[in-house]
N, C-alpha and C. Protein backbone atom coordinates (compact mmCIF):
# COMPACT_ATOMS: atom_id res chain seq x y z
N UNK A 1 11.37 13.89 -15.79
CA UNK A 1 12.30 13.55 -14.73
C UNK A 1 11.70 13.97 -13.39
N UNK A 2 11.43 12.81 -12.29
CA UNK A 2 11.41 13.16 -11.57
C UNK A 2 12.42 14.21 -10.55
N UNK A 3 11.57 15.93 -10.10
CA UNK A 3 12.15 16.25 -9.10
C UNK A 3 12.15 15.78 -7.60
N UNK A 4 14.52 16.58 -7.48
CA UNK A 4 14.56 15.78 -5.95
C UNK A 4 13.28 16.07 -5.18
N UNK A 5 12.06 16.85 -4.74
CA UNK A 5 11.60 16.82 -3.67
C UNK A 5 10.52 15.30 -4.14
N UNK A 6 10.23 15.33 -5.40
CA UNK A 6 8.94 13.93 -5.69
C UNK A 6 9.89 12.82 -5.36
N UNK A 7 11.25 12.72 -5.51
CA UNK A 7 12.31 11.31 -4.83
C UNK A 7 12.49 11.42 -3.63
N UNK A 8 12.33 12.84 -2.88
CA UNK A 8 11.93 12.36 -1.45
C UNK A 8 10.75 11.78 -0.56
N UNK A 9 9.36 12.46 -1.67
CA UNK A 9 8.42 12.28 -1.57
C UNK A 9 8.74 11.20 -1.26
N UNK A 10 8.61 10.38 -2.15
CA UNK A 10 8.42 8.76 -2.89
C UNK A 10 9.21 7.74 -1.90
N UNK A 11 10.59 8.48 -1.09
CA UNK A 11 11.41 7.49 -0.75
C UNK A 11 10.61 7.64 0.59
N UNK A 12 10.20 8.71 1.10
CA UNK A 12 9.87 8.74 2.56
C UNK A 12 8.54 8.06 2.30
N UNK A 13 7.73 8.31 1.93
CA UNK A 13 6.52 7.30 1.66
C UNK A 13 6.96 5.68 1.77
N UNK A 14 7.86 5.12 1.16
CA UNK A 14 8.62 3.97 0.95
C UNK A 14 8.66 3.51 2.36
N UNK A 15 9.37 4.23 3.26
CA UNK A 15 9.68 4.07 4.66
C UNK A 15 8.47 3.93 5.36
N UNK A 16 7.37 4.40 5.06
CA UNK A 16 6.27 4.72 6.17
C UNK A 16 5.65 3.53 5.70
N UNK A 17 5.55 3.01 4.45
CA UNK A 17 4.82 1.82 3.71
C UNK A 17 5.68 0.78 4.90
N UNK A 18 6.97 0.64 4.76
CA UNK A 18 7.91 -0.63 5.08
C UNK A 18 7.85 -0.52 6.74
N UNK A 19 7.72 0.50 6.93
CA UNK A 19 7.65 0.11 8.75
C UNK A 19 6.20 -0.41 9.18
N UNK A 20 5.46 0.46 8.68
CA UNK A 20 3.87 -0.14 8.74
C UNK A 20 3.43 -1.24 8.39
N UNK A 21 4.27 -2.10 7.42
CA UNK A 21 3.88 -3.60 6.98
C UNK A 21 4.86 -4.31 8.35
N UNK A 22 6.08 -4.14 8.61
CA UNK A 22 7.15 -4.65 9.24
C UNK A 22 6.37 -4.67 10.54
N UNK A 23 5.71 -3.16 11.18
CA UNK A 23 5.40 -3.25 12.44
C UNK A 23 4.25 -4.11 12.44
N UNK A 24 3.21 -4.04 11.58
CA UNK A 24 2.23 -5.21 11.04
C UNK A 24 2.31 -6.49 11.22
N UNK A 25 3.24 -7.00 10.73
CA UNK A 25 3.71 -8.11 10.06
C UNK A 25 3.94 -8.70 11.89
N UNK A 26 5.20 -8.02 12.52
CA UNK A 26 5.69 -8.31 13.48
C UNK A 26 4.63 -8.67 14.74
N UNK A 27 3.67 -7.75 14.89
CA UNK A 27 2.65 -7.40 15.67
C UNK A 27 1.74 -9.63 15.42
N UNK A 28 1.06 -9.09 14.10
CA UNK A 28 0.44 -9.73 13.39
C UNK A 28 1.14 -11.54 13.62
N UNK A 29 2.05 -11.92 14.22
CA UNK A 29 2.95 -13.16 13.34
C UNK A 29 3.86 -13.38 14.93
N UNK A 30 4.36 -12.25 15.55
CA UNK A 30 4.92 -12.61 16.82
C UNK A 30 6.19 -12.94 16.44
N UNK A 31 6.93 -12.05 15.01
CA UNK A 31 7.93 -12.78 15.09
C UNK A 31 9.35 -12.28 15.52
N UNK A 32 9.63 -11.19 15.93
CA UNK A 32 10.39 -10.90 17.25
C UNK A 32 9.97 -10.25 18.28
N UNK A 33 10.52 -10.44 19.37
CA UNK A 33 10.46 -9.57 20.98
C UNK A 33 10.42 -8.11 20.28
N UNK A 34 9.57 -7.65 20.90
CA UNK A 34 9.43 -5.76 20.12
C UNK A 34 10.71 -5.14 20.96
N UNK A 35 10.31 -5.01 22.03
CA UNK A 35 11.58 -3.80 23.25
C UNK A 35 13.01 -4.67 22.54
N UNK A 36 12.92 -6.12 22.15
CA UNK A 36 14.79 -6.54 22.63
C UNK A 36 15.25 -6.75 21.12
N UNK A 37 14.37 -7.18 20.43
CA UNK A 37 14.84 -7.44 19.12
C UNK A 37 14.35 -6.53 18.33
N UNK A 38 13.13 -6.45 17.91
CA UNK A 38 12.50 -5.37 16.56
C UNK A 38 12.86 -4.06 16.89
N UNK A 39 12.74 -3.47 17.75
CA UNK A 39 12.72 -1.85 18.26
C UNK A 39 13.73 -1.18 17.70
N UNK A 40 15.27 -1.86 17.95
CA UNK A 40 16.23 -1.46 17.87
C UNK A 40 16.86 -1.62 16.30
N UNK A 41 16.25 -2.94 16.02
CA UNK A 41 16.83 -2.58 14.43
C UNK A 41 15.61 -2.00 13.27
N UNK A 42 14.76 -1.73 14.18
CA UNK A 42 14.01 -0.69 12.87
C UNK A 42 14.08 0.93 13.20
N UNK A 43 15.03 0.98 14.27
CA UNK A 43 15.52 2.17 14.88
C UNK A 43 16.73 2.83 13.66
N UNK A 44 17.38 1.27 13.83
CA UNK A 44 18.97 1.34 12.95
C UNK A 44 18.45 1.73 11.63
N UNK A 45 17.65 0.81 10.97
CA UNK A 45 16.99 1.39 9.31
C UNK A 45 16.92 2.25 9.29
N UNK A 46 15.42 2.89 10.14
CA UNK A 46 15.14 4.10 9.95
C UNK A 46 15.98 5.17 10.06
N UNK A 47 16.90 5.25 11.00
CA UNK A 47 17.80 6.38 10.98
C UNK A 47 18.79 6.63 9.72
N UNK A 48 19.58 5.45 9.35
CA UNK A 48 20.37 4.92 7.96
C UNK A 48 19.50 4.75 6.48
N UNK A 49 18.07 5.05 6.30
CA UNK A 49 17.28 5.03 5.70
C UNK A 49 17.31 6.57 5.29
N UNK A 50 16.49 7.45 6.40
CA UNK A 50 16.69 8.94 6.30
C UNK A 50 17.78 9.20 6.09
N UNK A 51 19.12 9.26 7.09
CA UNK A 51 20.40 9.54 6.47
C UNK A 51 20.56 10.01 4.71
N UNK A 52 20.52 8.47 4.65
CA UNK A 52 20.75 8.20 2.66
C UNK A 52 19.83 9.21 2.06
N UNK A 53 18.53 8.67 2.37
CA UNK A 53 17.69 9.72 1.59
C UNK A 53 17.85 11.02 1.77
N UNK A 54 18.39 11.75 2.73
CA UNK A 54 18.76 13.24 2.90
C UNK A 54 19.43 13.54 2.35
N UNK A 55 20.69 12.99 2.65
CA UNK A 55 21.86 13.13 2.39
C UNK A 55 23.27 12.59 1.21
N UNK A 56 22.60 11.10 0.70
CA UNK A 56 23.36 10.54 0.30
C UNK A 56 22.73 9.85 -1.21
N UNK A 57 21.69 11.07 -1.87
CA UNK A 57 21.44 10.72 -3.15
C UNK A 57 21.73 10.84 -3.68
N UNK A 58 21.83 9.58 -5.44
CA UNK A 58 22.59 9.97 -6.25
C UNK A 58 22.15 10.98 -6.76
N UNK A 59 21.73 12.31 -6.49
CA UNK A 59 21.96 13.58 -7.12
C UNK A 59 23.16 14.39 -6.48
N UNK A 60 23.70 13.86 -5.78
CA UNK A 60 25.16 14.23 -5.09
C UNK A 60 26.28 14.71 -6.58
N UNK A 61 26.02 13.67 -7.59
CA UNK A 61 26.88 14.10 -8.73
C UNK A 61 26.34 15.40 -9.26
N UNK A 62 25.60 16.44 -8.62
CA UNK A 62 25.42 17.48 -9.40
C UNK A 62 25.45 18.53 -8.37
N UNK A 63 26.72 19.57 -8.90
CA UNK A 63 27.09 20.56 -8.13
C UNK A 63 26.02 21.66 -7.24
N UNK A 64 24.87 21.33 -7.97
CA UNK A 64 23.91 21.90 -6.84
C UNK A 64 22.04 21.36 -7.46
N UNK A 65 22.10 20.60 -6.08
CA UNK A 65 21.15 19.69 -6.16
C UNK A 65 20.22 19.88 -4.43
N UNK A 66 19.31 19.51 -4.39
CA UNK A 66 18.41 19.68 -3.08
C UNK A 66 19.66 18.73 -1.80
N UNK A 67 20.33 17.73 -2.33
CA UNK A 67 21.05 16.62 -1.49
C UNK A 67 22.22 17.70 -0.87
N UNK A 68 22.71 17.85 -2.50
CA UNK A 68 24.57 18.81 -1.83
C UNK A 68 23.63 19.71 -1.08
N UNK A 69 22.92 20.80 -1.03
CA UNK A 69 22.59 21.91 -0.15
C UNK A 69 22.34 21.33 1.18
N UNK A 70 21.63 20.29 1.43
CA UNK A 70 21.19 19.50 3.01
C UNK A 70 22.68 19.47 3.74
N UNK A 71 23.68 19.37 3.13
CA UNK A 71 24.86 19.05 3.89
C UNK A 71 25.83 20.48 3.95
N UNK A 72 25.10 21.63 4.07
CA UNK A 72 25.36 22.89 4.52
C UNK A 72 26.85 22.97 3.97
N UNK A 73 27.65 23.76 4.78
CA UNK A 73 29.03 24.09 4.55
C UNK A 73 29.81 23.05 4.32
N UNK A 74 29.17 21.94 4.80
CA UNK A 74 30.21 20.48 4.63
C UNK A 74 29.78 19.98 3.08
N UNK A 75 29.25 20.68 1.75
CA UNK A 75 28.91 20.57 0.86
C UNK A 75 29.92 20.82 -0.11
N UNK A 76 30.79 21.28 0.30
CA UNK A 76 32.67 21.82 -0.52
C UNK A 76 33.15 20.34 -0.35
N UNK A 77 32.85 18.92 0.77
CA UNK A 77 32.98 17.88 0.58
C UNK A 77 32.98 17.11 -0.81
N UNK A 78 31.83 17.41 -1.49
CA UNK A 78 31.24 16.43 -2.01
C UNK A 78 31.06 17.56 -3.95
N UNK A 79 32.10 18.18 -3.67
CA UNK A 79 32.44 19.12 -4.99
C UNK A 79 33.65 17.88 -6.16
N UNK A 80 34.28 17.27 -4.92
CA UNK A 80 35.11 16.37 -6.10
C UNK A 80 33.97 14.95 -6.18
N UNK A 81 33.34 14.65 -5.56
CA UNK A 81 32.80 13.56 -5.96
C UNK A 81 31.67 14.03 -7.68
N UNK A 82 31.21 15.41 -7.53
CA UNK A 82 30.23 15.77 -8.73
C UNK A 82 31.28 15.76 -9.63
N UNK A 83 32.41 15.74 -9.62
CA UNK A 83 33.17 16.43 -10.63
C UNK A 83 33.69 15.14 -11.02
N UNK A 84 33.67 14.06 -10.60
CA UNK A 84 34.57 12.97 -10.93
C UNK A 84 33.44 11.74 -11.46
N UNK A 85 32.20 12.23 -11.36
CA UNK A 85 30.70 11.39 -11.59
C UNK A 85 30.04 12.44 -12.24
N UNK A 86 29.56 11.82 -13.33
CA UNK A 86 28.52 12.66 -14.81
C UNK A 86 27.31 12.14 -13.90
N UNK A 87 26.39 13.32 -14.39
CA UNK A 87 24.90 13.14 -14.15
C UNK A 87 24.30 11.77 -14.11
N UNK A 88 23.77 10.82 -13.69
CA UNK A 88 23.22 9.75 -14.27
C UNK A 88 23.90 8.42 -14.91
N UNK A 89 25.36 9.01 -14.61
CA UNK A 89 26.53 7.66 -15.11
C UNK A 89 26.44 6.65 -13.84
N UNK A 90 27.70 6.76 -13.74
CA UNK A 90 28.08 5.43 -12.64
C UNK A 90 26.99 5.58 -11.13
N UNK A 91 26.97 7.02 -11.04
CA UNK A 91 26.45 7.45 -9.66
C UNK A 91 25.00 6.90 -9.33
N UNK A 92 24.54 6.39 -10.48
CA UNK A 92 22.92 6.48 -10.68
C UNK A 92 22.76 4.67 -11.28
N UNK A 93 24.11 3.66 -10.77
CA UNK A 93 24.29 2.61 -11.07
C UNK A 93 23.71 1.63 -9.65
N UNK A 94 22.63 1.03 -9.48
CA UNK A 94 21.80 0.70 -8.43
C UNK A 94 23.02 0.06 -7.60
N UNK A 95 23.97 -0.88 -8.35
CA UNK A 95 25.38 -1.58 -7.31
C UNK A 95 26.43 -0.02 -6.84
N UNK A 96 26.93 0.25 -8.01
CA UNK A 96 28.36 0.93 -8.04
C UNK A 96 27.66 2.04 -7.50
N UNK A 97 26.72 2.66 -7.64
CA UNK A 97 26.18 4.32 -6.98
C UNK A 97 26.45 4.50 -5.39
N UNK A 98 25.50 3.54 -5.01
CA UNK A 98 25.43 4.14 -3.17
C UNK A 98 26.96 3.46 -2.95
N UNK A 99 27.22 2.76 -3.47
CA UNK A 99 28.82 2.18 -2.67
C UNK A 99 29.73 3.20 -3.13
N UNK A 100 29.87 3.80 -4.01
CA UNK A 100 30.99 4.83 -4.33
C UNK A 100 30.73 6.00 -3.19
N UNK A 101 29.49 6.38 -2.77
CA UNK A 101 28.89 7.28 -1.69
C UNK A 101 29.69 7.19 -1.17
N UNK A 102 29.08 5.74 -0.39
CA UNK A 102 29.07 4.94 1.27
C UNK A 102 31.08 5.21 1.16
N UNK A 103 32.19 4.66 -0.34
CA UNK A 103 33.48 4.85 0.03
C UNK A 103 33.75 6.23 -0.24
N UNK A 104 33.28 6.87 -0.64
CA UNK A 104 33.53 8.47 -0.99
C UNK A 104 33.48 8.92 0.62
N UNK A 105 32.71 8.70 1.40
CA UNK A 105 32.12 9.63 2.72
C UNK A 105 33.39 8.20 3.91
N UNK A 106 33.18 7.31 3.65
CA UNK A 106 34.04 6.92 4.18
C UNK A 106 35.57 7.07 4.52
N UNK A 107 35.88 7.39 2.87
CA UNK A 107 37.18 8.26 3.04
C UNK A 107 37.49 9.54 3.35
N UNK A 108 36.36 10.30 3.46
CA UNK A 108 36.64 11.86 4.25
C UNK A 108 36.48 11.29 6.13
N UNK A 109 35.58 10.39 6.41
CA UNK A 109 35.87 10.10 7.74
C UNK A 109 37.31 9.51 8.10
N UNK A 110 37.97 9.06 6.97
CA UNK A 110 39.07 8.34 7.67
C UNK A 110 40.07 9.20 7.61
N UNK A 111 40.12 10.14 6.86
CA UNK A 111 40.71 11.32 6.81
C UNK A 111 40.98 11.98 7.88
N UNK A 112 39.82 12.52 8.23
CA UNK A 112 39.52 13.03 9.52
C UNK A 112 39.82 12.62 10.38
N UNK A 113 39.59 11.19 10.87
CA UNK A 113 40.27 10.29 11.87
C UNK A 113 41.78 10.27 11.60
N UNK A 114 42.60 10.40 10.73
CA UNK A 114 44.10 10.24 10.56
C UNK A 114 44.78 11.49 10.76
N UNK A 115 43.61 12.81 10.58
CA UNK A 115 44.30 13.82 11.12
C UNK A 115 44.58 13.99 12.19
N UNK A 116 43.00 14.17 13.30
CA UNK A 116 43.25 13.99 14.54
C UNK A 116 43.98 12.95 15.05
N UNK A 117 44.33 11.73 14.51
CA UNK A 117 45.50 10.91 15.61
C UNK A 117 46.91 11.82 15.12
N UNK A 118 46.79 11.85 13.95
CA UNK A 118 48.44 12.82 13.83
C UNK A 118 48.39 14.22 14.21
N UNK A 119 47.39 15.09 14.57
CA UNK A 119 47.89 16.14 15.09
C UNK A 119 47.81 16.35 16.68
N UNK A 120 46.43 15.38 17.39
CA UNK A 120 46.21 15.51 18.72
C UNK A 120 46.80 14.29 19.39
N UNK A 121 47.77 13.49 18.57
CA UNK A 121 47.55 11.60 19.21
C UNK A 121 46.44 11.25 19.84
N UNK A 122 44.94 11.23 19.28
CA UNK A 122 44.14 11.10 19.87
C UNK A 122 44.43 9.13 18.86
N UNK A 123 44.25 8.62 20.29
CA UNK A 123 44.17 7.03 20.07
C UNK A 123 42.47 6.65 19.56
N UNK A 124 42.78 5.95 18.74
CA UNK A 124 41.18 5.04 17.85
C UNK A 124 41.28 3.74 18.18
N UNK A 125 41.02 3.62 19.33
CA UNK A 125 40.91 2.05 19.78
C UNK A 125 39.70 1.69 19.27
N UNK A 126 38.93 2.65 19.45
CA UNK A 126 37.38 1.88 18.88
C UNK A 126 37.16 1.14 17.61
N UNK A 127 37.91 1.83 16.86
CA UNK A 127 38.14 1.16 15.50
C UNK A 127 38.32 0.03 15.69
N UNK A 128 39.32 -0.72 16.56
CA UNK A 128 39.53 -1.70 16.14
C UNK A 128 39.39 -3.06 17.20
N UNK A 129 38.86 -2.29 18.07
CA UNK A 129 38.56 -3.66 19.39
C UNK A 129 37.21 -3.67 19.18
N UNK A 130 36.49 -4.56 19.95
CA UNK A 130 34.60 -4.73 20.25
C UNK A 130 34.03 -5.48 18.32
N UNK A 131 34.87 -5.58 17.96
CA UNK A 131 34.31 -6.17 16.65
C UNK A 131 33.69 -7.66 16.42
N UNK A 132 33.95 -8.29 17.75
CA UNK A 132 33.33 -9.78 17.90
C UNK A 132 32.59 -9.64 18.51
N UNK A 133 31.70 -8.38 18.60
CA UNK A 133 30.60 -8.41 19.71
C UNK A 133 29.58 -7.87 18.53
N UNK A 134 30.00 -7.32 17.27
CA UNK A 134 29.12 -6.81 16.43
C UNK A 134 28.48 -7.95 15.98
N UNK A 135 27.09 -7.96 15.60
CA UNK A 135 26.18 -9.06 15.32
C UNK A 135 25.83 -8.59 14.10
N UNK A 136 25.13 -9.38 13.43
CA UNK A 136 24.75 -9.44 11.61
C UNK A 136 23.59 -8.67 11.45
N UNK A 137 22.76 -8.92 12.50
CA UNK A 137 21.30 -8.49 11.98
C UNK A 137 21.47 -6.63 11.68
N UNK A 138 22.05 -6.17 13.19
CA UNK A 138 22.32 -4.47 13.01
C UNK A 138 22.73 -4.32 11.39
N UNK A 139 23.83 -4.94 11.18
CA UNK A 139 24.75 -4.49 10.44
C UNK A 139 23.73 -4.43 9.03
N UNK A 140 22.94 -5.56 9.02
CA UNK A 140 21.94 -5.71 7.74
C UNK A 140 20.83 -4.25 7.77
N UNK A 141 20.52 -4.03 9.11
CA UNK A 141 19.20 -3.13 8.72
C UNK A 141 20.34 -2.10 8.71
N UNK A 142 21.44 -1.44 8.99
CA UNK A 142 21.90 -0.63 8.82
C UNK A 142 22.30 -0.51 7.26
N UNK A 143 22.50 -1.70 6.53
CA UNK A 143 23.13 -1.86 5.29
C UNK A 143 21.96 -1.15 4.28
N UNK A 144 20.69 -2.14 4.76
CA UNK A 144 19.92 -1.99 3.83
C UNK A 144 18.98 -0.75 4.25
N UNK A 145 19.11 0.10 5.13
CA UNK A 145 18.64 1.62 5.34
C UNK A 145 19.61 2.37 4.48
N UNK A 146 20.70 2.36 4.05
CA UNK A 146 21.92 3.10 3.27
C UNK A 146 21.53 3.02 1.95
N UNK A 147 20.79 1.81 2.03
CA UNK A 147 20.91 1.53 0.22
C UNK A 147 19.58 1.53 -0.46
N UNK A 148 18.34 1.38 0.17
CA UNK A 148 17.03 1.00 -0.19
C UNK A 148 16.60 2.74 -0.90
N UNK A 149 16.53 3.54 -0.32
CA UNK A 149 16.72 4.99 -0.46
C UNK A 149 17.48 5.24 -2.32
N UNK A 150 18.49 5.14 -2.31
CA UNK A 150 18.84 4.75 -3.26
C UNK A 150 18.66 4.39 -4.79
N UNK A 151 18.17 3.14 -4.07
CA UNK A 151 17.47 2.01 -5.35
C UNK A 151 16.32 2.47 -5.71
N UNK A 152 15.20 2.80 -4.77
CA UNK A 152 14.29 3.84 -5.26
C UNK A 152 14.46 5.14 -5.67
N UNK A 153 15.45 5.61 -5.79
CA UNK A 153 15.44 6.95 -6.39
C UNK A 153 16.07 6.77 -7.97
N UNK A 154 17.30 5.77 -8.09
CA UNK A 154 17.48 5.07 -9.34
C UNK A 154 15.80 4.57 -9.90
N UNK A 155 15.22 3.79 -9.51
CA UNK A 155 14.15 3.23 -9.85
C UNK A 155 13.11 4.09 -10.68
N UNK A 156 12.73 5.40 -9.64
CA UNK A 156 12.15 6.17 -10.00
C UNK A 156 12.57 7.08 -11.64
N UNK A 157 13.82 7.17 -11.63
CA UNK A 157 14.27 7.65 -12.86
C UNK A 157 14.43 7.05 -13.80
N UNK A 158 14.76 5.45 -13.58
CA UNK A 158 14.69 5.01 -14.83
C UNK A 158 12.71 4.92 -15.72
N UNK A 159 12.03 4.42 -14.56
CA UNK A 159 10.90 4.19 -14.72
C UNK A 159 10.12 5.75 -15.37
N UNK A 160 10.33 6.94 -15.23
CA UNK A 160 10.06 8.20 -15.95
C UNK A 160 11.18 8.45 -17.08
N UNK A 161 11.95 7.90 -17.22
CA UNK A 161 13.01 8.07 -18.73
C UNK A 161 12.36 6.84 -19.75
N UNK A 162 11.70 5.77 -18.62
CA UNK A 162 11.60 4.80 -20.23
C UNK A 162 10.12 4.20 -19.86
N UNK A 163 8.96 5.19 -19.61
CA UNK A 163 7.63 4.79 -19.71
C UNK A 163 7.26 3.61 -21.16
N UNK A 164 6.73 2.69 -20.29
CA UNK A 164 6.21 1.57 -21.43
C UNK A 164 4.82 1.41 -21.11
């Protein structure tokens, strides 16, 4: 079994491979404006890329793992998610894994957001105006920085559990 630090290894290597072909590729081919188009969404990956991989691996289902410790005191978070996900079950499912995360962490933010409007009336307009100004492409490199992390760390484990 690969250890978490060889799945960070492996995932951050992943990243340095994919920007270096991407910045390549882009350079190489001319195929977006660098400053207006490329810059910013390999900004978005990369940041939502690291994120996941820091923070949001499926070794989260285990009460103490290199992932739960990265998220310091805010690690009592993510005590019902280990407890409600077996080692290597659903959590470690390339679809159902990072999305149970991505709604697990989603619902402590909305939490959070429902407290503060009910205890400070602090108004969340943001939530819900400027949404026809959001464009597809962000939303994709942001998607697929959350999830690529992930799939290689599933990948990696299945591929050392069932050497052929």
């Amino acid at each position: 079994m690969p250890s978490g630090k060889n799945h960070l290894k492996a995932e951050i290597a992943a990243l340095a491979a994919i920007i270096a072909i991407t910045v390549g590729a882009n350079f190489a081919f001319e195929l977006a404006n660098w400053e207006d188009e490329f810059r910013p969404l390999a900004l978005v990956f990369s940041a939502a890329y690291l994120f996941s991989a820091l923070l949001l691996s499926p070794d989260l289902d285990l009460a103490r793992s290199d992932p739960h410790n990265r998220w310091g005191y805010l690690r009592v978070c993510w005590i019902p998610y280990a407890k409600l996900f077996r080692h290597r079950g659903l959590s470690h499912n390339p679809l159902i894994g990072p999305f149970s995360r991505l709604l697990y962490l989603g619902g402590w933010a909305a939490s959070i957001l429902a407290g503060l409007h009910y205890i400070f009336a602090v108004e969340m307009h943001f939530l819900r105006d400027g949404w026809d100004d959001v464009h597809a492409a962000p939303l994709w490199a942001l998607s697929l920085g959350l999830i690529l992390p992930n799939e290689i760390h599933i990948l990696l484990d299945r591929a050392y559990n069932n050497p052929r």
